[in-house]
C-alpha atoms as a PDB file:
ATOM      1  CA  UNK A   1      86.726  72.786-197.670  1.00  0.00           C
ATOM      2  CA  UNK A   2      87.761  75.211-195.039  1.00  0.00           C
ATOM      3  CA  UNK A   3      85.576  77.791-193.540  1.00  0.00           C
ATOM      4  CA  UNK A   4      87.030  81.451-192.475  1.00  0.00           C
ATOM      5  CA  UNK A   5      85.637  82.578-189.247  1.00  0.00           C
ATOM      6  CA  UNK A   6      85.342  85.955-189.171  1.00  0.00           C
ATOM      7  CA  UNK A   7      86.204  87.437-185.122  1.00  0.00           C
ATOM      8  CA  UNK A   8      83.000  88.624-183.183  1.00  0.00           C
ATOM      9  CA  UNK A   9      83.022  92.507-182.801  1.00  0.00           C
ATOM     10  CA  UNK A  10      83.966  93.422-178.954  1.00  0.00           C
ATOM     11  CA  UNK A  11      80.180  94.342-177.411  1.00  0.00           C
ATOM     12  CA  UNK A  12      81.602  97.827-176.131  1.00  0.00           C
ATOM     13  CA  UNK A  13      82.622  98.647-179.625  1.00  0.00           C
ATOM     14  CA  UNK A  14      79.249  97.802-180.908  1.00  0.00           C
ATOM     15  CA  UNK A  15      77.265  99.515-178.629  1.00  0.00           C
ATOM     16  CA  UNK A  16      79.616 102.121-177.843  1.00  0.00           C
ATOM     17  CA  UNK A  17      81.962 102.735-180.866  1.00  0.00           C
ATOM     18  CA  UNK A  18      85.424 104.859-180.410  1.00  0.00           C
ATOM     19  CA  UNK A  19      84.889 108.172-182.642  1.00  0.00           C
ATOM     20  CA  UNK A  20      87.729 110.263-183.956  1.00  0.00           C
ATOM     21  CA  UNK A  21      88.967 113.296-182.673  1.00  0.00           C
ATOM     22  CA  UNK A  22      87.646 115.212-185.600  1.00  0.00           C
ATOM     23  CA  UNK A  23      84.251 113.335-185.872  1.00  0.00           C
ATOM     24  CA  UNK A  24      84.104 113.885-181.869  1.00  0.00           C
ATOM     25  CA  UNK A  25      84.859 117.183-181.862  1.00  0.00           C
ATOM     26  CA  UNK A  26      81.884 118.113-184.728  1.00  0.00           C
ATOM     27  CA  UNK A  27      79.190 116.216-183.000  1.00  0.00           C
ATOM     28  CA  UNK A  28      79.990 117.998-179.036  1.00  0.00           C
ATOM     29  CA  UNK A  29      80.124 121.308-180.464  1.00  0.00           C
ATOM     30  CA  UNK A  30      83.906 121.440-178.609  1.00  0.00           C
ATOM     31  CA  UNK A  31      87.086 122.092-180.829  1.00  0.00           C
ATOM     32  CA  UNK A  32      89.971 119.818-181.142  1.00  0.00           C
ATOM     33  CA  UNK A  33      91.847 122.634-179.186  1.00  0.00           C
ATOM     34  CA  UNK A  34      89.456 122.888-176.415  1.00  0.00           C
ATOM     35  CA  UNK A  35      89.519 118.781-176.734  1.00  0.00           C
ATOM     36  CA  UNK A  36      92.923 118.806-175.997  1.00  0.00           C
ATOM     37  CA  UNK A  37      93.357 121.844-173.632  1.00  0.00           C
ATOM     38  CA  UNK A  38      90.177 119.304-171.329  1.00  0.00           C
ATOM     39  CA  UNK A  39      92.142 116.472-171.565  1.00  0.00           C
ATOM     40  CA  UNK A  40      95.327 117.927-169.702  1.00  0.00           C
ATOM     41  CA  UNK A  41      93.561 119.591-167.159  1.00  0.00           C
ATOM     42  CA  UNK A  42      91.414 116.508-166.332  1.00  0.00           C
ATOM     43  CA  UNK A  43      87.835 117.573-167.198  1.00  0.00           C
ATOM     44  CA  UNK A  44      87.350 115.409-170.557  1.00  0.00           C
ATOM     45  CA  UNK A  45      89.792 112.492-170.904  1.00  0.00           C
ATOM     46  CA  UNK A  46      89.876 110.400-174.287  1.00  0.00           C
ATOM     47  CA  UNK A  47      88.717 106.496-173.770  1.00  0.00           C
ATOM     48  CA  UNK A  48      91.650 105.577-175.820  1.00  0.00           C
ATOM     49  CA  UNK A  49      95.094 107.558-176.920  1.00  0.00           C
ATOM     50  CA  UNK A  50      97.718 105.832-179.176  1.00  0.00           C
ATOM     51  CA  UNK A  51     100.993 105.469-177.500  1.00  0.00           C
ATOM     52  CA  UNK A  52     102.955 106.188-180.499  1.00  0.00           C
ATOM     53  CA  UNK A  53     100.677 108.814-182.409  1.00  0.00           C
ATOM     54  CA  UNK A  54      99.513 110.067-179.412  1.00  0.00           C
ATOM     55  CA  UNK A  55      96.042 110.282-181.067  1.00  0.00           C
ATOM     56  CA  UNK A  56      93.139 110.980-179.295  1.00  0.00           C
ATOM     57  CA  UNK A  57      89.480 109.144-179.635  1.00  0.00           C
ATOM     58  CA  UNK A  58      86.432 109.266-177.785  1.00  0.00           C
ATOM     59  CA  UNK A  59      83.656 106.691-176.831  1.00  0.00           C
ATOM     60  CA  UNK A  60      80.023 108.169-178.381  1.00  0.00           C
ATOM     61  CA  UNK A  61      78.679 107.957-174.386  1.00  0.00           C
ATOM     62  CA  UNK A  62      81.286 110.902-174.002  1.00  0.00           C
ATOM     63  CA  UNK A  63      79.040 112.771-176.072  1.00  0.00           C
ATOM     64  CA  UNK A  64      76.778 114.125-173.468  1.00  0.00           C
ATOM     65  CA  UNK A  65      79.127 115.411-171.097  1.00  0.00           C
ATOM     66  CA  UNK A  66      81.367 116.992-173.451  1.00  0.00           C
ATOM     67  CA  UNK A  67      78.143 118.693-174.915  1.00  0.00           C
ATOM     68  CA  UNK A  68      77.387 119.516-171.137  1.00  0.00           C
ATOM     69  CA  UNK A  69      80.845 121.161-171.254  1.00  0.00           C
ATOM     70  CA  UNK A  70      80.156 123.088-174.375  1.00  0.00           C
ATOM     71  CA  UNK A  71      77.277 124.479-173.117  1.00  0.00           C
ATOM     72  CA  UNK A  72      78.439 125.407-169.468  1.00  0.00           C
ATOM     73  CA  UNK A  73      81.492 127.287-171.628  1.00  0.00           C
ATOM     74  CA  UNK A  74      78.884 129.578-173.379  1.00  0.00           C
ATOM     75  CA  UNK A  75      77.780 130.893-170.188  1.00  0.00           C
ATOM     76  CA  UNK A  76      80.965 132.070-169.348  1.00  0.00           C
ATOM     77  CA  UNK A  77      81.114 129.603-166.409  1.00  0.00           C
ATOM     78  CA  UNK A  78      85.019 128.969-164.970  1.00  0.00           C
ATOM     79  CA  UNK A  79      86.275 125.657-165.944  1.00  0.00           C
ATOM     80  CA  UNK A  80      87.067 125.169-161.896  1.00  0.00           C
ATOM     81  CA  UNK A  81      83.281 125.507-161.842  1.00  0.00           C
ATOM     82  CA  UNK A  82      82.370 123.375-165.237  1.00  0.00           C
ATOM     83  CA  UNK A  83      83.999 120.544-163.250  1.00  0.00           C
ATOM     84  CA  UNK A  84      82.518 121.071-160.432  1.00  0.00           C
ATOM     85  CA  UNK A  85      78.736 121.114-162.477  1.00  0.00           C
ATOM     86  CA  UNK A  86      79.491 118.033-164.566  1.00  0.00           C
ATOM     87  CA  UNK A  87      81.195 115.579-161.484  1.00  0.00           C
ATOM     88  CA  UNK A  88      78.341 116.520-159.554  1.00  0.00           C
ATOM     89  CA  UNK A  89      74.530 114.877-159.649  1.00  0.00           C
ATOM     90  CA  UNK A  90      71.730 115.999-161.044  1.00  0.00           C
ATOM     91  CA  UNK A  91      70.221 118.600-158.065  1.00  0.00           C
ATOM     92  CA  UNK A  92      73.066 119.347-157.004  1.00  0.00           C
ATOM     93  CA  UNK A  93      74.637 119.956-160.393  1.00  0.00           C
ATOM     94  CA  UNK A  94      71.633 122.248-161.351  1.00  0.00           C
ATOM     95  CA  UNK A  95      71.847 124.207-157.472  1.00  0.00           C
ATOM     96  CA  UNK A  96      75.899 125.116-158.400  1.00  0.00           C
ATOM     97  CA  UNK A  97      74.922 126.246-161.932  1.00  0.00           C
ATOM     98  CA  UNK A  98      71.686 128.395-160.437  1.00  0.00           C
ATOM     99  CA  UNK A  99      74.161 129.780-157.804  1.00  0.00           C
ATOM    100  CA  UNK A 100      76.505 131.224-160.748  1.00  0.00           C
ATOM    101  CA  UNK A 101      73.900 132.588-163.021  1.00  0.00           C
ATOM    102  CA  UNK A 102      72.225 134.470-159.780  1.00  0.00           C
ATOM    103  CA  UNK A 103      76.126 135.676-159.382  1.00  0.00           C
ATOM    104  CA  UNK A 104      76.031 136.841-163.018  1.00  0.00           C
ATOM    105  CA  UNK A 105      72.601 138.281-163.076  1.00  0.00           C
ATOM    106  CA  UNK A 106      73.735 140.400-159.846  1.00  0.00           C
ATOM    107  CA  UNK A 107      77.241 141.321-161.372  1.00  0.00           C
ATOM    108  CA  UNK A 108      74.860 142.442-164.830  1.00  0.00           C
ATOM    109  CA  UNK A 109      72.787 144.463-162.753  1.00  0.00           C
ATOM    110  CA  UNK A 110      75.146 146.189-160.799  1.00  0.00           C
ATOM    111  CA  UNK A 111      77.201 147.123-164.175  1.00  0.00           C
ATOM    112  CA  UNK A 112      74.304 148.336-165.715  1.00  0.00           C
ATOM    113  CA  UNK A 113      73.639 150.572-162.890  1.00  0.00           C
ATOM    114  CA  UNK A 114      77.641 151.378-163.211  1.00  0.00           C
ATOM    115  CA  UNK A 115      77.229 152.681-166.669  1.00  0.00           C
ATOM    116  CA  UNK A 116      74.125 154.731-166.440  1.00  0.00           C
ATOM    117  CA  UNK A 117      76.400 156.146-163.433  1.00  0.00           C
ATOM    118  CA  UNK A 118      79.306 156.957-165.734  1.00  0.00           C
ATOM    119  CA  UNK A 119      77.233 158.004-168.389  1.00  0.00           C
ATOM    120  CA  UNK A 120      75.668 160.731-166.415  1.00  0.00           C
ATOM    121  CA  UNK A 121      79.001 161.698-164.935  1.00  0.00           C
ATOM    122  CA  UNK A 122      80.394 161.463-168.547  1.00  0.00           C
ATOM    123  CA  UNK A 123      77.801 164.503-169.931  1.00  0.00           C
ATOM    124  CA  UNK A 124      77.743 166.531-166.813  1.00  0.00           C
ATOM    125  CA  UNK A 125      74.150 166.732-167.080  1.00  0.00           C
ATOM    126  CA  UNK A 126      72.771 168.972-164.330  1.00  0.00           C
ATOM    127  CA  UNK A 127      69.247 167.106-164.518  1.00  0.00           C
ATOM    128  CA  UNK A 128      70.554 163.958-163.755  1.00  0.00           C
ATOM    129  CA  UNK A 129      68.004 164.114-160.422  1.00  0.00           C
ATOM    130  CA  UNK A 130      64.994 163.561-163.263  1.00  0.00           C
ATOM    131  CA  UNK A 131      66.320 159.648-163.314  1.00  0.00           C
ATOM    132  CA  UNK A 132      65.170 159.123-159.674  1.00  0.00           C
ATOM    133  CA  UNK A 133      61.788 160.276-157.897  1.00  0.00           C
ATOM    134  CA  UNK A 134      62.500 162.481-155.422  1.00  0.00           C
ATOM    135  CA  UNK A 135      60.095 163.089-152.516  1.00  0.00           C
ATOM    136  CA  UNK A 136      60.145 164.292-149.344  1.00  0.00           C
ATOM    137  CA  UNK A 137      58.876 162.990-145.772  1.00  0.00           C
ATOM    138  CA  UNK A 138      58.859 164.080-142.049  1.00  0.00           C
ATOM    139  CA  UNK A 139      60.801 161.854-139.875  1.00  0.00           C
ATOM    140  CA  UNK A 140      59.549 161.560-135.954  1.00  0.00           C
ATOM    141  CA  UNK A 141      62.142 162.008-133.441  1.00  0.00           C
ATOM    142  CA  UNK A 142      63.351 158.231-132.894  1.00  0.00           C
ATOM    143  CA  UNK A 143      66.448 157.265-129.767  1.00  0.00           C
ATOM    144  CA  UNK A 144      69.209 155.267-131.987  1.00  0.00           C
ATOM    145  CA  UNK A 145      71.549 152.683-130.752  1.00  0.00           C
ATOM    146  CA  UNK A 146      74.616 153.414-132.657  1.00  0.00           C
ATOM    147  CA  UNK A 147      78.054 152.421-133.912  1.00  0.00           C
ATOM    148  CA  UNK A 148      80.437 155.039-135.752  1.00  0.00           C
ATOM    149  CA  UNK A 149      83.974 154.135-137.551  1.00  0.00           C
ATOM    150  CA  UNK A 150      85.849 155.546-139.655  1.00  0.00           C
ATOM    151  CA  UNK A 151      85.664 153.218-143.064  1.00  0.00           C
ATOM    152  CA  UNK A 152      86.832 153.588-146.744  1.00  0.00           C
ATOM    153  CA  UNK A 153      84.645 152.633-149.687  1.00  0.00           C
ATOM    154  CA  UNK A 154      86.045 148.857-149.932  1.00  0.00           C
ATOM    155  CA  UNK A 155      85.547 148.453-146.519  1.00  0.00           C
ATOM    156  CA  UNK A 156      81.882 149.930-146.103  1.00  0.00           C
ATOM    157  CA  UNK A 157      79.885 146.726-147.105  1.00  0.00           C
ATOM    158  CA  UNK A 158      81.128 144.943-144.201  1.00  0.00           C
ATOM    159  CA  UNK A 159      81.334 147.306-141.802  1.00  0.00           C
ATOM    160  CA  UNK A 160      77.666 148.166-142.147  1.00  0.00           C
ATOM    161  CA  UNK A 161      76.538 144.246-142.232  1.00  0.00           C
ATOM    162  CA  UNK A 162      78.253 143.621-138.905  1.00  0.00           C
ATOM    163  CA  UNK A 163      77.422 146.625-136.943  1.00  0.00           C
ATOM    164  CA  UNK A 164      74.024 146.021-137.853  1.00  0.00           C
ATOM    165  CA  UNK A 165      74.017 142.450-136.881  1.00  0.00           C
ATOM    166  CA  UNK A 166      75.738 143.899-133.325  1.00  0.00           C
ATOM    167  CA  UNK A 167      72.964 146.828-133.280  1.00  0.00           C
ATOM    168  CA  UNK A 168      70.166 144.545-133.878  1.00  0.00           C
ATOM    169  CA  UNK A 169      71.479 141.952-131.368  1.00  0.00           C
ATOM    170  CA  UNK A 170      71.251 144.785-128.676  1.00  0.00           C
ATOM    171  CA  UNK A 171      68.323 146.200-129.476  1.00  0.00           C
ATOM    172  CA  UNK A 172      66.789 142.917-128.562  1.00  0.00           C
ATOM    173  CA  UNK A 173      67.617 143.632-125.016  1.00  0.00           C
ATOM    174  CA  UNK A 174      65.781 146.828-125.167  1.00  0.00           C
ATOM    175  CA  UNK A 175      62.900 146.670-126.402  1.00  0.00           C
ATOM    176  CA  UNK A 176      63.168 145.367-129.878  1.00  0.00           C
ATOM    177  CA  UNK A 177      63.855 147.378-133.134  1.00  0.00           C
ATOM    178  CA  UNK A 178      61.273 150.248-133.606  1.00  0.00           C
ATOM    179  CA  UNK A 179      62.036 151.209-137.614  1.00  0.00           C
ATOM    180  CA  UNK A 180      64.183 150.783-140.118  1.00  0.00           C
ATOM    181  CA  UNK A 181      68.353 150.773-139.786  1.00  0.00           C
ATOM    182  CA  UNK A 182      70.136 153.646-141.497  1.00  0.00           C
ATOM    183  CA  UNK A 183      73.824 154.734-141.813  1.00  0.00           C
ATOM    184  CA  UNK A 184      74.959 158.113-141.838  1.00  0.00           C
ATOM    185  CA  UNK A 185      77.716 159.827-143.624  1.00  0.00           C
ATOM    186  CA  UNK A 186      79.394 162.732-141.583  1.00  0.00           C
ATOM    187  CA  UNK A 187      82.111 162.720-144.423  1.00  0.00           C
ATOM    188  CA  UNK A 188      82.766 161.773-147.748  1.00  0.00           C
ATOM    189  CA  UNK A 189      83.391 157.948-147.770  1.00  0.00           C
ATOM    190  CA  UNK A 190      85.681 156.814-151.244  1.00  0.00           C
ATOM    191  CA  UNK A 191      88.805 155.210-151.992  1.00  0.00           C
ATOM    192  CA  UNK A 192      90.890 158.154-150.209  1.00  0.00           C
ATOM    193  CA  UNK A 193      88.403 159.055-147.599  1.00  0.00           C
ATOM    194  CA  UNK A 194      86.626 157.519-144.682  1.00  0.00           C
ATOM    195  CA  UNK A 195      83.948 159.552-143.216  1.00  0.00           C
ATOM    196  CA  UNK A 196      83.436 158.761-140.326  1.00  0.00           C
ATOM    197  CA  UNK A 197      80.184 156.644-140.756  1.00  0.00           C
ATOM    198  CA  UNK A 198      77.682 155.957-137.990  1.00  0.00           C
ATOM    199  CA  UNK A 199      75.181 152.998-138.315  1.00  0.00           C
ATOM    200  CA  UNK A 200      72.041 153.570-136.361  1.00  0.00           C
ATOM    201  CA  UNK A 201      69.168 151.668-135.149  1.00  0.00           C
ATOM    202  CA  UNK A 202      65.806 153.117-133.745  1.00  0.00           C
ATOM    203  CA  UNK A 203      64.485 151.014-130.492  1.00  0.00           C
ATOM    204  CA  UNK A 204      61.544 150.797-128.177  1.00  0.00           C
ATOM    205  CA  UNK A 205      63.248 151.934-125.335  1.00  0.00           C
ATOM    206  CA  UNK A 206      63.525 155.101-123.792  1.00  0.00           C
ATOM    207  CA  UNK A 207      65.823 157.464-122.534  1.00  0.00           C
ATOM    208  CA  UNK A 208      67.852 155.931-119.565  1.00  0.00           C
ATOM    209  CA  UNK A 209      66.608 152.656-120.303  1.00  0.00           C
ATOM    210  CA  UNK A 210      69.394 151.443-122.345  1.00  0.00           C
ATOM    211  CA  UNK A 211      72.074 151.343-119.835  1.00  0.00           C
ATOM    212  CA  UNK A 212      76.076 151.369-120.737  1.00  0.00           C
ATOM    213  CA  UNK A 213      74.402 150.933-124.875  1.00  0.00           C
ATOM    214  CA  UNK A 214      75.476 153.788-127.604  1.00  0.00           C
ATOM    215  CA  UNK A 215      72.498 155.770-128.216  1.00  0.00           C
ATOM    216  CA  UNK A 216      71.880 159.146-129.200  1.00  0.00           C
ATOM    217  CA  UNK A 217      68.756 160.928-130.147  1.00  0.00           C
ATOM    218  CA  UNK A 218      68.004 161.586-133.872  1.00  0.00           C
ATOM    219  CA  UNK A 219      65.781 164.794-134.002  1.00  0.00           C
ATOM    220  CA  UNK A 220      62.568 165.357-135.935  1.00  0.00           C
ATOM    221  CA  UNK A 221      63.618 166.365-139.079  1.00  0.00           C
ATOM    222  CA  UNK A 222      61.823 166.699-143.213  1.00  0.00           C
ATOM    223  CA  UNK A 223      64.127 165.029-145.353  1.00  0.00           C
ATOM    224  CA  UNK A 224      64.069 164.383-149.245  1.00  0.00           C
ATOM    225  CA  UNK A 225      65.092 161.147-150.378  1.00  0.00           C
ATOM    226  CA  UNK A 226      65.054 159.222-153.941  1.00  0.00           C
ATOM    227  CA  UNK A 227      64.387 155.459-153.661  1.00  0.00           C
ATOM    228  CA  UNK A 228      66.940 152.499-154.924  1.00  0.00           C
ATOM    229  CA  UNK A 229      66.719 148.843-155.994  1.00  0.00           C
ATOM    230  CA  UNK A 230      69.187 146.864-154.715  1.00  0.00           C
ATOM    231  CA  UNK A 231      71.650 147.084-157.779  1.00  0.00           C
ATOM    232  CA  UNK A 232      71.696 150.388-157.687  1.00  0.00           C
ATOM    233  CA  UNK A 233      72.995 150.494-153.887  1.00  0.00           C
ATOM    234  CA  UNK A 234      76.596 149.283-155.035  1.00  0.00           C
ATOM    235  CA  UNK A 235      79.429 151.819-154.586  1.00  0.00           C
ATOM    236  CA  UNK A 236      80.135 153.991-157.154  1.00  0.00           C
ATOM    237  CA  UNK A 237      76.815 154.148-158.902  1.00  0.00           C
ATOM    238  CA  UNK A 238      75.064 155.028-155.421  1.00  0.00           C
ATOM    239  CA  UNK A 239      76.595 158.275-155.954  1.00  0.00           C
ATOM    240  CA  UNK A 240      74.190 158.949-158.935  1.00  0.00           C
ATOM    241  CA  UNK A 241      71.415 159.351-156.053  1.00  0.00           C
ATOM    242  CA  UNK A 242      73.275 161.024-153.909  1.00  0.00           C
ATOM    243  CA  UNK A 243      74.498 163.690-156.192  1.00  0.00           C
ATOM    244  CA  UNK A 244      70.439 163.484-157.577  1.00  0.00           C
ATOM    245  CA  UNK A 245      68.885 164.345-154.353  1.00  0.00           C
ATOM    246  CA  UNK A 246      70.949 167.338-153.761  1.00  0.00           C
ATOM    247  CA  UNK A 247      70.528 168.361-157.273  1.00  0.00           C
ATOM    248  CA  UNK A 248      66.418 167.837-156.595  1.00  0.00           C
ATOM    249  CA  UNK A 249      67.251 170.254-153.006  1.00  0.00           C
ATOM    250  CA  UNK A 250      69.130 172.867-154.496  1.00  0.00           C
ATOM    251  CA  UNK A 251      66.541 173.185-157.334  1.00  0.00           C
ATOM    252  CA  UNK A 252      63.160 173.688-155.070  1.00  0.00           C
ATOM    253  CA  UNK A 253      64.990 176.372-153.003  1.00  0.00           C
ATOM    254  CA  UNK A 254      65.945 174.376-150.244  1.00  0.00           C
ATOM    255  CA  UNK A 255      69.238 173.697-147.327  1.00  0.00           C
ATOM    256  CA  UNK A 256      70.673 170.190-146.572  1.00  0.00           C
ATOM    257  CA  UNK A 257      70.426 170.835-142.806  1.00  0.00           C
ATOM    258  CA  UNK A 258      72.649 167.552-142.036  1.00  0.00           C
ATOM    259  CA  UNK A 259      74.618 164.673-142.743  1.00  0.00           C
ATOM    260  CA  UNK A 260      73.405 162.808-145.952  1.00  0.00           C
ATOM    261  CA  UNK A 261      72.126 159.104-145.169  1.00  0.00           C
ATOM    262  CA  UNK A 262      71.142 155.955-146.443  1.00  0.00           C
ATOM    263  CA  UNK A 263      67.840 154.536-144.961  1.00  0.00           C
ATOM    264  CA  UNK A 264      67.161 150.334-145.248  1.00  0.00           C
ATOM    265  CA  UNK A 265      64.273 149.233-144.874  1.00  0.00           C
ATOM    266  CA  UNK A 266      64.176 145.411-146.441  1.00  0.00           C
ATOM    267  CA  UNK A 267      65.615 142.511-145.954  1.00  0.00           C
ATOM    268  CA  UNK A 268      68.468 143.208-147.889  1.00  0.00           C
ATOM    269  CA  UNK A 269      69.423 139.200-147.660  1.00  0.00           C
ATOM    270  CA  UNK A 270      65.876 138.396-148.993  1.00  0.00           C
ATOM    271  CA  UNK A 271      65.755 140.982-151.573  1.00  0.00           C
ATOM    272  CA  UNK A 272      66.687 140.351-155.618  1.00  0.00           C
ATOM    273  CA  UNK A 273      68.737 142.932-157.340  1.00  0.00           C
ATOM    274  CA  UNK A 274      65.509 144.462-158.987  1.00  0.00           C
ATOM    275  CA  UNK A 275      63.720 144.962-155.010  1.00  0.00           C
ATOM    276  CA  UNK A 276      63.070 147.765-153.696  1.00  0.00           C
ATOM    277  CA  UNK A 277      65.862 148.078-149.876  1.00  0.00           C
ATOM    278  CA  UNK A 278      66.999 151.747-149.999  1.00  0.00           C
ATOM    279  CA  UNK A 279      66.468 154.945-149.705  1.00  0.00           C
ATOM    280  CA  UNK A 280      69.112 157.941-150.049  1.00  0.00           C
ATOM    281  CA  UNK A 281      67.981 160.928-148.362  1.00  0.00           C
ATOM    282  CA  UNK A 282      68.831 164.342-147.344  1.00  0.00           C
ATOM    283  CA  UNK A 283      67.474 166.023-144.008  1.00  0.00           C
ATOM    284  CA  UNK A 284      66.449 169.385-145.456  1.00  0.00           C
ATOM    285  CA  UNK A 285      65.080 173.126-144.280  1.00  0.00           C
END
């Protein structure tokens, strides 16, 4: 009597069995196009592809990075960056995905900003100054370093980080920084124009202590300024407070008696897009 052996199942296939395309598919929440579309680019490749079908399956351990892929997909993340998360370990995976979302969160913010911008601009409404708290302030007479150019609006963000960094590096020779940094507008700064724009920097020192340094003297002036989170700073939707505080001077009987101004006074590195780093402000009569 002869006795049929029957061939021991291969280990891997035991413990990790080959699943369909289809089946695959279903249980990573990723569809057999996107299955595909991963495996030419390199960012999900099949354990096994039949050379004459050219039929794709999938080892059940594949499972949790392809659901890892699904789910880095619904937040809109780049599939440059999907690879990036999924290659990577575990901190270091979860420090490039917080990086993107506080991208996104920033972008979000700043659009939101955007559209109550446009909305406003949309309905020409002539209150638009009620969105922001105006107020007004005296300002002591303070000796500036300072740094003028003449910059468009794509170029402004830079300019302003780097003359700072220059203004702040001198003041350190003079006495140290004695309040807050702001930039002033002696013309209108868009995608056509470009001011000029001066960037100024109060210091300890005095007068003929600063040697071959830019300085001028700001004079004592009352100004009227509306105060802005750090979304809200982004060119064009700045213009919202700009065009609000002049609304807010025209309508209590009073002049603009110079160049408009943006006044920072955080850390704008530190700050999230909700803080408090700006204020837009008017010297008024």
């Amino acid at each position: 009597m002869s006795v049929k052996v029957r061939p021991r199942a291969d280990s891997t296939e035991q413990q990790d069995p080959l699943l369909s395309i289809g089946v695959f598919a279903r249980r990573s929440w990723l569809s057999m196009k996107a299955l595909r579309l991963y495996d030419r680019i390199g960012l999900l490749t099949p354990a096994h592809v039949d050379e004459e079908t050219g039929y794709r399956r999938y080892r059940e351990s594949q499972l949790a990075p392809a659901r890892l892929v699904a789910m880095l997909r619904r937040l809109d993340l780049p599939l440059t960056d999907v690879a990036d998360v999924v290659t990577a370990s575990g901190p270091r995976a979860a420090e490039l995905l917080a990086s993107y979302w506080e991208l996104v969160e920033r972008r979000v913010a700043s659009q939101r900003e955007l559209a109550t911008h446009l909305r406003i601009r949309l309905l020409g409404d002539e209150g638009s100054w009620e969105m922001f708290q105006v107020q007004e302030r005296e300002v002591p007479e303070q000796l500036v370093l300072t740094e003028q150019r003449h910059v468009n609006a794509g170029e402004l963000p830079e300019f302003i980080g780097a003359a700072c960094q220059r203004l702040i590096r001198t003041a350190d020779g003079h006495g140290g920084v004695a309040g807050p940094m702001f930039v002033v507008y002696h013309g209108e700064v868009n995608e056509d124009s470009d001011g000029p724009v001066e960037v100024c920097l109060p210091i300890v020192a005095k007068e003929g202590e600063t040697g071959d340094a830019a300085t001028r003297r700001e004079p004592a002036h009352r100004e009227a300024y509306a105060r802005l989170v750090k979304a809200q700073v982004a060119y064009p939707q700045i213009l919202s407070a700009f065009d609000a505080v002049a609304a807010w001077v025209g309508s209590h009987g009073l002049t603009i008696a110079a160049a408009p101004r943006e006044v920072y006074f955080a850390d704008w590195d530190a700050a999230g897009h909700g803080d408090e780093v700006c204020d837009v402000a008017f010297p008024v009569s």
